[in-house]
N, C-alpha and C. Protein backbone atom coordinates (compact mmCIF):
# COMPACT_ATOMS: atom_id res chain seq x y z
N UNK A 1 0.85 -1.17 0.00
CA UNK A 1 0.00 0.00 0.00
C UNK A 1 0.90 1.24 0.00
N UNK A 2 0.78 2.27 -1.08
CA UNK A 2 1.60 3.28 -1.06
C UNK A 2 0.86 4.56 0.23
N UNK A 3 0.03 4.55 0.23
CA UNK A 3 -0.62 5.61 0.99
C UNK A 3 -0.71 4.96 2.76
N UNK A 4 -0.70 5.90 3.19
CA UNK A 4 -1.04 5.95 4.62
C UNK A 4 -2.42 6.34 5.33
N UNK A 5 -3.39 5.47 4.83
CA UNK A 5 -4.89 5.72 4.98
C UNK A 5 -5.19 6.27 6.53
N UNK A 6 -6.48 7.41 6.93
CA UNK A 6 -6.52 7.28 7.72
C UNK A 6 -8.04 6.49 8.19
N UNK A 7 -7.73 5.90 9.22
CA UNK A 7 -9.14 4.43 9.26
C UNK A 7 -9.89 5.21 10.64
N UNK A 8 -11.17 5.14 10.97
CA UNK A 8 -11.56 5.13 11.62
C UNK A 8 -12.00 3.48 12.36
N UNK A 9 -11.90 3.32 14.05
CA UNK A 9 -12.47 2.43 14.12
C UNK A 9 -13.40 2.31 15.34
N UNK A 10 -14.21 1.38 16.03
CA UNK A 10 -15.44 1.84 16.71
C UNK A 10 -15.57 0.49 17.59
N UNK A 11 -15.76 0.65 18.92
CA UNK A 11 -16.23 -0.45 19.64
C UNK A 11 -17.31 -0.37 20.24
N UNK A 12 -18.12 -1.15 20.92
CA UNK A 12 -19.25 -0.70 21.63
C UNK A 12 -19.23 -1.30 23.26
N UNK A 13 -20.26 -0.20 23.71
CA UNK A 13 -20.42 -0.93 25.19
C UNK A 13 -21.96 -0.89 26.06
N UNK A 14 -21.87 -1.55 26.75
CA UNK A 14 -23.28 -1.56 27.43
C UNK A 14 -23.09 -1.72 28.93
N UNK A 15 -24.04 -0.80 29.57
CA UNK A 15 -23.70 -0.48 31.10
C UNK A 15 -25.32 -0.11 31.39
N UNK A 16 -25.20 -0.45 32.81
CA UNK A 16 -26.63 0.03 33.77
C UNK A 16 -26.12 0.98 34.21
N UNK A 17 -27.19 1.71 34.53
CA UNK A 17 -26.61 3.06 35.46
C UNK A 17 -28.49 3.64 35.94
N UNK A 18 -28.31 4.72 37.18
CA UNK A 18 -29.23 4.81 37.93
C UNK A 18 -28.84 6.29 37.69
N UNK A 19 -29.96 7.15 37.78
CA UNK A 19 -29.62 8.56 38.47
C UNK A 19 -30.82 9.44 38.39
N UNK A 20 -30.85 10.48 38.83
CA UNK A 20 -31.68 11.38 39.38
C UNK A 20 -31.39 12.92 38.75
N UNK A 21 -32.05 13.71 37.94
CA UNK A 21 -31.97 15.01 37.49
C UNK A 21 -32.26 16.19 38.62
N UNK A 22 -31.32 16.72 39.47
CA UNK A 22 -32.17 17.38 40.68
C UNK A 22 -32.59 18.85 39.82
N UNK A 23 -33.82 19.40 40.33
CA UNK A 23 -34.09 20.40 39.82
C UNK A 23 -35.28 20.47 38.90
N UNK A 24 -35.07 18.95 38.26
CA UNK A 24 -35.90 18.95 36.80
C UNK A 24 -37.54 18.90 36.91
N UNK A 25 -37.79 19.74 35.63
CA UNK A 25 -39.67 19.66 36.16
C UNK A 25 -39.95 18.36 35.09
N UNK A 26 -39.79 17.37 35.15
CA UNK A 26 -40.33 16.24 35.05
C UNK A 26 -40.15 14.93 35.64
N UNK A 27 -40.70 14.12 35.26
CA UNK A 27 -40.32 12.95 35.81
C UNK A 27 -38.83 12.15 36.11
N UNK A 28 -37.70 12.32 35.50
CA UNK A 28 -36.49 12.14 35.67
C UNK A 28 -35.64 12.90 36.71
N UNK A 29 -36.49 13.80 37.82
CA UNK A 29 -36.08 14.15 38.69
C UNK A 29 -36.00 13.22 39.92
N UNK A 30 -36.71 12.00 39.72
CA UNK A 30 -36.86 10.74 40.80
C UNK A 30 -35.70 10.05 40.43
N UNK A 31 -35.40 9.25 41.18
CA UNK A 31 -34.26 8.12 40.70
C UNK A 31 -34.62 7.33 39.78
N UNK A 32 -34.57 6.73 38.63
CA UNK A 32 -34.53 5.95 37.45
C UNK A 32 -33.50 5.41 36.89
N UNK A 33 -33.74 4.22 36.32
CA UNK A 33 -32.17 3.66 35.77
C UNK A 33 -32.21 3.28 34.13
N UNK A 34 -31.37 3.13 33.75
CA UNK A 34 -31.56 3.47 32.10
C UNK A 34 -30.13 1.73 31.61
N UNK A 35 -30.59 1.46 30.66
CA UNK A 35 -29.45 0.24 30.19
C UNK A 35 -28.34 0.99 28.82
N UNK A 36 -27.39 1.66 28.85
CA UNK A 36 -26.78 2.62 28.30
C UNK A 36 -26.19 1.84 27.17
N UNK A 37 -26.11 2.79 26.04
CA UNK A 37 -24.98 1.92 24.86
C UNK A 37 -23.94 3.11 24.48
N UNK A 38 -23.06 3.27 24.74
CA UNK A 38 -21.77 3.57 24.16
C UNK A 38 -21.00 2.84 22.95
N UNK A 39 -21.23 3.85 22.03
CA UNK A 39 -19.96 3.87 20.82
C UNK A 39 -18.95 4.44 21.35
N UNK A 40 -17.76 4.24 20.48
CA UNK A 40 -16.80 4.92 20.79
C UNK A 40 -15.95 4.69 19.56
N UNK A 41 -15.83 5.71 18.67
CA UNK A 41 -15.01 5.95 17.60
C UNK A 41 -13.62 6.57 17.46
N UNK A 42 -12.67 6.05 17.46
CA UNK A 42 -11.19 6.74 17.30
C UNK A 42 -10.76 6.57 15.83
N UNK A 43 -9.85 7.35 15.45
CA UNK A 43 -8.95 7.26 13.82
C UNK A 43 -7.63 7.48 14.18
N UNK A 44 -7.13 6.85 13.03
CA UNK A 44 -5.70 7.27 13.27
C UNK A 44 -4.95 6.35 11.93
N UNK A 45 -3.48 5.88 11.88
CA UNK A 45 -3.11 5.66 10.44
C UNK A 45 -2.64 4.20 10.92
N UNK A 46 -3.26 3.44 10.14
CA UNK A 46 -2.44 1.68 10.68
C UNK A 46 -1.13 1.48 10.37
N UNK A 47 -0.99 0.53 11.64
CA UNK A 47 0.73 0.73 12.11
C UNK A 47 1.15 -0.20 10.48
N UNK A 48 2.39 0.73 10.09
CA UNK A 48 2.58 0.19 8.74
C UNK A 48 4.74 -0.76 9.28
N UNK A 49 4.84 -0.87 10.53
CA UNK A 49 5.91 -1.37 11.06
C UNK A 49 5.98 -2.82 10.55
N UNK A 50 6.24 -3.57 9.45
CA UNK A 50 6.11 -5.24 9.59
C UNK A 50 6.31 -6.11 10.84
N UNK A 51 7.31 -5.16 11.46
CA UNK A 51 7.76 -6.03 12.95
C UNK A 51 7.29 -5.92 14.12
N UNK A 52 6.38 -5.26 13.87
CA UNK A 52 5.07 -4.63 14.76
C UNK A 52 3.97 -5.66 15.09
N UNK A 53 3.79 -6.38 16.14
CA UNK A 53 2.47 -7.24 16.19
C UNK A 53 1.26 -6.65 15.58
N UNK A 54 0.96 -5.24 16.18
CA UNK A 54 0.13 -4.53 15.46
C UNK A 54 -0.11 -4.31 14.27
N UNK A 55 0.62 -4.90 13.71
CA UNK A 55 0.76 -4.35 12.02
C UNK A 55 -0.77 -4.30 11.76
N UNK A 56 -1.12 -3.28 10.43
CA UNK A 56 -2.65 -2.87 10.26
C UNK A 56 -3.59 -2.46 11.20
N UNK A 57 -3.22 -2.43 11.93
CA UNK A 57 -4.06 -1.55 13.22
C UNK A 57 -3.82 -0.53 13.43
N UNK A 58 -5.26 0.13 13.72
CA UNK A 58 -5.19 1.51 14.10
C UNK A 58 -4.79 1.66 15.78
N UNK A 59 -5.29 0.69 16.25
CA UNK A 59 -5.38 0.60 17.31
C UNK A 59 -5.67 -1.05 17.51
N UNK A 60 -5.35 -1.78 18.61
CA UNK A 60 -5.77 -2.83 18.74
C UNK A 60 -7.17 -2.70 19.90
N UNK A 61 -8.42 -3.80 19.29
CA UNK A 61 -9.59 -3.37 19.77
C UNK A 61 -9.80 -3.49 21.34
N UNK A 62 -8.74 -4.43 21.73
CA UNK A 62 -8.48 -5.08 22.93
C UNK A 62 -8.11 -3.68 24.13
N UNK A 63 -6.98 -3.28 23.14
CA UNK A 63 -6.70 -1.63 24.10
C UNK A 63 -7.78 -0.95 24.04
N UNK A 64 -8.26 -0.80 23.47
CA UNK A 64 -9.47 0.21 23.22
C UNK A 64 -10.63 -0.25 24.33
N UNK A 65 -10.68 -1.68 24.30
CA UNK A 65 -11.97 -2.10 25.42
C UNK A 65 -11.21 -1.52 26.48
N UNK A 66 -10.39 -2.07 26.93
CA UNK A 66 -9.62 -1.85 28.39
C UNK A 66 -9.75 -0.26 28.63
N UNK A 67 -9.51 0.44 27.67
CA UNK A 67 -9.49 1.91 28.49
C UNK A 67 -10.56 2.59 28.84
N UNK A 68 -11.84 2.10 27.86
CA UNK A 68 -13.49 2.40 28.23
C UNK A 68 -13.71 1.71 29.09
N UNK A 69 -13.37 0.26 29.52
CA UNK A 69 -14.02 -0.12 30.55
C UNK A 69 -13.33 0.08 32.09
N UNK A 70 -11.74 0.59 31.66
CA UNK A 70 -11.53 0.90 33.12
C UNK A 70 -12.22 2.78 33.48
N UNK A 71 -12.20 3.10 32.10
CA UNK A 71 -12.07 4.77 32.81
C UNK A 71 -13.97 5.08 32.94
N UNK A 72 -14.68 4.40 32.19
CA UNK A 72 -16.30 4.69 32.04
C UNK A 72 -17.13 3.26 32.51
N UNK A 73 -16.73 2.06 31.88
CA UNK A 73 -17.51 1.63 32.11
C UNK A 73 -17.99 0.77 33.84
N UNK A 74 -16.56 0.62 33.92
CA UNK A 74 -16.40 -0.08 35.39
C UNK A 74 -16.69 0.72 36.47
N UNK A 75 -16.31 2.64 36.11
CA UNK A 75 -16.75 2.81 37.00
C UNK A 75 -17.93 3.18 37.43
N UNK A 76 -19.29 3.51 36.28
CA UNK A 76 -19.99 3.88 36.15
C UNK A 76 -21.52 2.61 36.14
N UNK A 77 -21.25 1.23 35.60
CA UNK A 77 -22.05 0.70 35.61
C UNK A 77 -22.24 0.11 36.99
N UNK A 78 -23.77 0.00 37.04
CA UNK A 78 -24.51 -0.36 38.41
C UNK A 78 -24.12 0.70 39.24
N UNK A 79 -24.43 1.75 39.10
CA UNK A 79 -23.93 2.86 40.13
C UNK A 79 -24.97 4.22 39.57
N UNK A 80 -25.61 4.56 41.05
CA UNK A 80 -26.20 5.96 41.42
C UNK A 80 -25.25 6.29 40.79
N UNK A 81 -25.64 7.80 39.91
CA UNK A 81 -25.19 9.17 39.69
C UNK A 81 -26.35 9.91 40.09
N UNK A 82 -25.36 11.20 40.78
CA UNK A 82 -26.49 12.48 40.87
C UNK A 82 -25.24 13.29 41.22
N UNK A 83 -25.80 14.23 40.92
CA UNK A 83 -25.43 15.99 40.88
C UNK A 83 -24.99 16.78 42.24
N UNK A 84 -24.00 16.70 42.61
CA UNK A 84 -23.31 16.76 43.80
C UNK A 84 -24.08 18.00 44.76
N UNK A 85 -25.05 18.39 44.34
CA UNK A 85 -25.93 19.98 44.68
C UNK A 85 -27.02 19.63 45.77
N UNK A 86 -26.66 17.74 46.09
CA UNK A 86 -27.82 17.23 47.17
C UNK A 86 -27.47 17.62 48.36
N UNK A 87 -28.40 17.92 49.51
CA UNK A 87 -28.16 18.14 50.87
C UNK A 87 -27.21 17.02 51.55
N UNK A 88 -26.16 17.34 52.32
CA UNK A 88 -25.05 16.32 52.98
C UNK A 88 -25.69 15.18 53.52
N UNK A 89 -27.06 15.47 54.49
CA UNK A 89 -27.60 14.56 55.38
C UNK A 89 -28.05 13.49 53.93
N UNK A 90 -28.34 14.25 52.94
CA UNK A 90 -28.88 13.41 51.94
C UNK A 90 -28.28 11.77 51.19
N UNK A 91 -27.23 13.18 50.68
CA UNK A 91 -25.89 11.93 50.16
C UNK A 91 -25.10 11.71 51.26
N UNK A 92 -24.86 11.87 52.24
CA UNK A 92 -24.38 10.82 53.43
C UNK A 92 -25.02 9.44 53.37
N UNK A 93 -25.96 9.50 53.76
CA UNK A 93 -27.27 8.49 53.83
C UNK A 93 -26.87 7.75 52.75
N UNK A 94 -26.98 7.94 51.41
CA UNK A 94 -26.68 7.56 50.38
C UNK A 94 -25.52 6.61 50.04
N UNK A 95 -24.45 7.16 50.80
CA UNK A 95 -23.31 6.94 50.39
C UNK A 95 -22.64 5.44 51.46
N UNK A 96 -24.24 5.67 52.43
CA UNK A 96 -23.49 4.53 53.99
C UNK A 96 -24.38 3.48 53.34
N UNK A 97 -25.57 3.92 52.72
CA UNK A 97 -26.52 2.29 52.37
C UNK A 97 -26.50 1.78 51.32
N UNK A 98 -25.59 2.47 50.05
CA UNK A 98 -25.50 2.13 48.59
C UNK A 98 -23.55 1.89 48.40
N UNK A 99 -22.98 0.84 47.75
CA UNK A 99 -21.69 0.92 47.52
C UNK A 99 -21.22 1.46 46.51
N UNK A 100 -22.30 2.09 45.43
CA UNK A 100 -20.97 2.33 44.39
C UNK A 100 -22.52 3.84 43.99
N UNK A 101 -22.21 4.84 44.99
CA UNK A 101 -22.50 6.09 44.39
C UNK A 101 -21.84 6.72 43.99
N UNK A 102 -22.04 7.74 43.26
CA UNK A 102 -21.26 9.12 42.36
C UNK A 102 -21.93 10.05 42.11
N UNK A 103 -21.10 11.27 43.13
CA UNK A 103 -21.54 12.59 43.06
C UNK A 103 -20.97 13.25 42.04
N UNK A 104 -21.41 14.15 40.78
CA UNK A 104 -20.57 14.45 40.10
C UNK A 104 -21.00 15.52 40.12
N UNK A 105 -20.00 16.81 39.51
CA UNK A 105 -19.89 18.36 39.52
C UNK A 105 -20.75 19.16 38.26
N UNK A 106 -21.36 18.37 37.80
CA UNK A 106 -22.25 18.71 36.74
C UNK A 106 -23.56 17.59 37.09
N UNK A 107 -25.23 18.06 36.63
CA UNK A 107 -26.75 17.48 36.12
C UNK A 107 -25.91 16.00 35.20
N UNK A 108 -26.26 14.67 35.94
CA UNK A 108 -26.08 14.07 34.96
C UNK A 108 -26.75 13.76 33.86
N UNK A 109 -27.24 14.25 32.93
CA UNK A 109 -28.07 14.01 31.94
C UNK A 109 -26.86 13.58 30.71
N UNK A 110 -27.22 12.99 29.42
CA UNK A 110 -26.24 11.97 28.79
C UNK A 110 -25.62 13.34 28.27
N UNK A 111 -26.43 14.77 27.97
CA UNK A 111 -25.20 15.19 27.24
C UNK A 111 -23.98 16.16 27.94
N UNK A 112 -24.32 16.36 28.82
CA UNK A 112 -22.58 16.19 30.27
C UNK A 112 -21.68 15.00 30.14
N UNK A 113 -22.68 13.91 30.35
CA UNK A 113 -22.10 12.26 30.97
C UNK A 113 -21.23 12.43 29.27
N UNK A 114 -21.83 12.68 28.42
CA UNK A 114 -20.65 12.24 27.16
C UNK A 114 -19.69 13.06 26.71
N UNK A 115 -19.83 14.49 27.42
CA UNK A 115 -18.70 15.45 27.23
C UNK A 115 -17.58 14.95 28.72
N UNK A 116 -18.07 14.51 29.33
CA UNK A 116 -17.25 14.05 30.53
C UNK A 116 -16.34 12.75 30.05
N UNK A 117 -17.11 11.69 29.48
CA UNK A 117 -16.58 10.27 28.95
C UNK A 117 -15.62 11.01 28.29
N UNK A 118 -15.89 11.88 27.12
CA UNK A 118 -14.65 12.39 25.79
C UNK A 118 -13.06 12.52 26.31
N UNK A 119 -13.17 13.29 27.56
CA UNK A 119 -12.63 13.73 28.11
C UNK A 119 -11.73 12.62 28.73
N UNK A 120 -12.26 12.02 29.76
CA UNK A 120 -11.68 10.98 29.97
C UNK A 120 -10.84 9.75 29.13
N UNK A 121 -11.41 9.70 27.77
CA UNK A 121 -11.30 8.58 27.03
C UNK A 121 -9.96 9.34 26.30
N UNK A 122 -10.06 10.56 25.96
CA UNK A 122 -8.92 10.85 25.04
C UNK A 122 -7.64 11.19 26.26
N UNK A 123 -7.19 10.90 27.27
CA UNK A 123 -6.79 11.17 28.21
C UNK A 123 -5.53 9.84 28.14
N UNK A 124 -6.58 8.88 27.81
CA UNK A 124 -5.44 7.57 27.97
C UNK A 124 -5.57 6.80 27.02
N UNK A 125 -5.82 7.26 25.71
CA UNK A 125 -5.57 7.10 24.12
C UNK A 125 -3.88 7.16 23.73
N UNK A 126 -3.80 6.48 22.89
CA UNK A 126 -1.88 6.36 22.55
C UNK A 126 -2.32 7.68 21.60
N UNK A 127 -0.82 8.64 21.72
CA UNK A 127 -0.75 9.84 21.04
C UNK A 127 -0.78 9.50 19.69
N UNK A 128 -0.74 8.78 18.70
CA UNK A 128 -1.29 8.53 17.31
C UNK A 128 -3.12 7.88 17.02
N UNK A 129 -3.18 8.30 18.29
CA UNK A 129 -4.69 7.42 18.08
C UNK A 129 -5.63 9.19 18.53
N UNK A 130 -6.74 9.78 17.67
CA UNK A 130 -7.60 10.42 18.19
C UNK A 130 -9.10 9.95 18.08
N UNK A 131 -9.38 10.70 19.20
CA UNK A 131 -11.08 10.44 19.73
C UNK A 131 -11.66 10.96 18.61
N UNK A 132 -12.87 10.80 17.52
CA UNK A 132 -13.36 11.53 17.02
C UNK A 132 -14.83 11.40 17.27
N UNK A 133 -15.32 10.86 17.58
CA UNK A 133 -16.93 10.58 17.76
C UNK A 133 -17.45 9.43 19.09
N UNK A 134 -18.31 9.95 19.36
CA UNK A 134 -19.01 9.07 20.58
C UNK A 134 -19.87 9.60 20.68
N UNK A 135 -21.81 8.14 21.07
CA UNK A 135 -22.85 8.00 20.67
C UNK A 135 -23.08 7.26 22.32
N UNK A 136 -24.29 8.31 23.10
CA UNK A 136 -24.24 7.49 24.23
C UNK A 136 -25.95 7.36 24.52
N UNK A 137 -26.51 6.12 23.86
CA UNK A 137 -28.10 5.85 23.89
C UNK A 137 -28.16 5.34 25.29
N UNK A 138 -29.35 6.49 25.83
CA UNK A 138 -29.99 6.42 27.08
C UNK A 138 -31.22 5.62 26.49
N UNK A 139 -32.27 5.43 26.25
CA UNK A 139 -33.21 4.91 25.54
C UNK A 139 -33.11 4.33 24.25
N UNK A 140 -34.33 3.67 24.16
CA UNK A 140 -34.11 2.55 22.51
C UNK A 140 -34.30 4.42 21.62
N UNK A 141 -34.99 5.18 22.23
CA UNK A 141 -35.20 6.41 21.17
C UNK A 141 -33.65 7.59 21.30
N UNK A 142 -33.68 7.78 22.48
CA UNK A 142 -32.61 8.85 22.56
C UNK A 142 -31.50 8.80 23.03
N UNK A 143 -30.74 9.51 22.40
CA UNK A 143 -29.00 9.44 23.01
C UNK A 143 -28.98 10.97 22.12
N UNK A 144 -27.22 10.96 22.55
CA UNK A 144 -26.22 11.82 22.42
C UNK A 144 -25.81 11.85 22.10
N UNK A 145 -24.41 12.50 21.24
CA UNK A 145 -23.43 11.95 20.32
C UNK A 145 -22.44 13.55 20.63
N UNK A 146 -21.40 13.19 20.49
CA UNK A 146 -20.30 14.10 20.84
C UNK A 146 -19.49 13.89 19.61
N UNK A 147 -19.09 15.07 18.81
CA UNK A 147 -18.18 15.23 17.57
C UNK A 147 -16.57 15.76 17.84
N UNK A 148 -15.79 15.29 17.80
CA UNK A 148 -14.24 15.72 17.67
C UNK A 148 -14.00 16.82 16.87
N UNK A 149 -14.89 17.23 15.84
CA UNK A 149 -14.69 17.89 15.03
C UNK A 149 -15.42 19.81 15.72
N UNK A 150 -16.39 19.28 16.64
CA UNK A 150 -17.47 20.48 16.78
C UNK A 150 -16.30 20.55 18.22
N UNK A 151 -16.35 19.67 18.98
CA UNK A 151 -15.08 19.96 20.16
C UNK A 151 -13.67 20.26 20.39
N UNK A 152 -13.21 20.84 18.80
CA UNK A 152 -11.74 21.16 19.04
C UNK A 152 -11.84 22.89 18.89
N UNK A 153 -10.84 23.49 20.00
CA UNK A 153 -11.26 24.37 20.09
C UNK A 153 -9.57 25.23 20.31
C-alpha cells in the first residue's frame, strides 16, 4: 500500500446506570435507571511497522476495550449518579446504604455524561490514536453523540 490511509475504528459498550436530574420539572427528577450503549469511535493511520504485532491496526480493539471499561464503564455501571448539589444529610445516607455512588460536579443528563466520557477517554488514548466521535443511547429512542470535530477548540 503506497498511501497511509486514515481508518476510523469503533467499539461498543453496554452499562446500567441509575440517576436522578435534581431540579428537573419532570419525571427524571426521581431516581430511574436506564441500560446505556456507548460507541466509541477513534482514527488514526495503521501501524505500517512489519515487525510490529500490530501491524494494520489503528489501534488494537483489545486496548481500546480496556481503556473504556476501566475509565467509564467499570466505574460507572450499576452505580447511582447524581449531581453533587444534594443536601449532605442526603448523600451521606446515600453513600453509607449504597456501595458504588457518584456525586458528580455537573446534572447528569447523557449530554454532560458524554462530554465528561470524551474527556476521559482521550486522556489515555496512545498519542497517534484520536477520539473523534461518541454516541451514548440512554433509551431505545434517545441518546447523544459528541463530535471531535465540533469539540476542538
Amino acid at each position: 500500500m503506497k498511501t497511509f490511509p486514515v481508518i476510523r475504528i469503533t467499539k461498543e459498550f453496554k452499562f446500567e446506570m441509575a440517576h436522578a436530574l435534581k431540579g428537573y420539572d419532570g419525571l427524571c427528577r426521581n431516581i430511574h435507571g436506564h441500560s446505556y450503549e456507548l460507541k466509541v469511535t477513534v482514527s488514526g493511520t495503521p501501524v505500517q511497522d512489519k515487525n510490529n504485532p500490530k501491524l494494520g491496526m489503528v489501534m488494537d480493539f483489545g486496548e481500546l476495550k480496556k481503556i473504556v471499561r476501566e475509565t467509564i464503564v467499570d466505574v460507572f455501571d450499576h452505580a447511582l449518579v447524581l449531581y453533587d448539589k444534594y443536601p449532605e444529610a442526603f448523600s451521606g445516607e446515600l453513600k453509607t446504604t449504597f456501595d458504588k455512588v457518584i456525586f458528580l460536579d455537573y446534572q447528569p443528563t447523557s449530554e454532560l455524561m458524554i462530554a465528561d466520557f470524551a474527556e476521559r477517554i482521550k486522556k489515555k488514548l496512545p498519542a497517534s490514536v484520536n477520539l473523534k466521535y461518541m454516541l451514548l443511547r440512554e433509551t431505545v429512542t434517545s441518546y447523544a453523540e459528541w463530535y471531535a470535530k465540533d469539540n476542538n477548540k
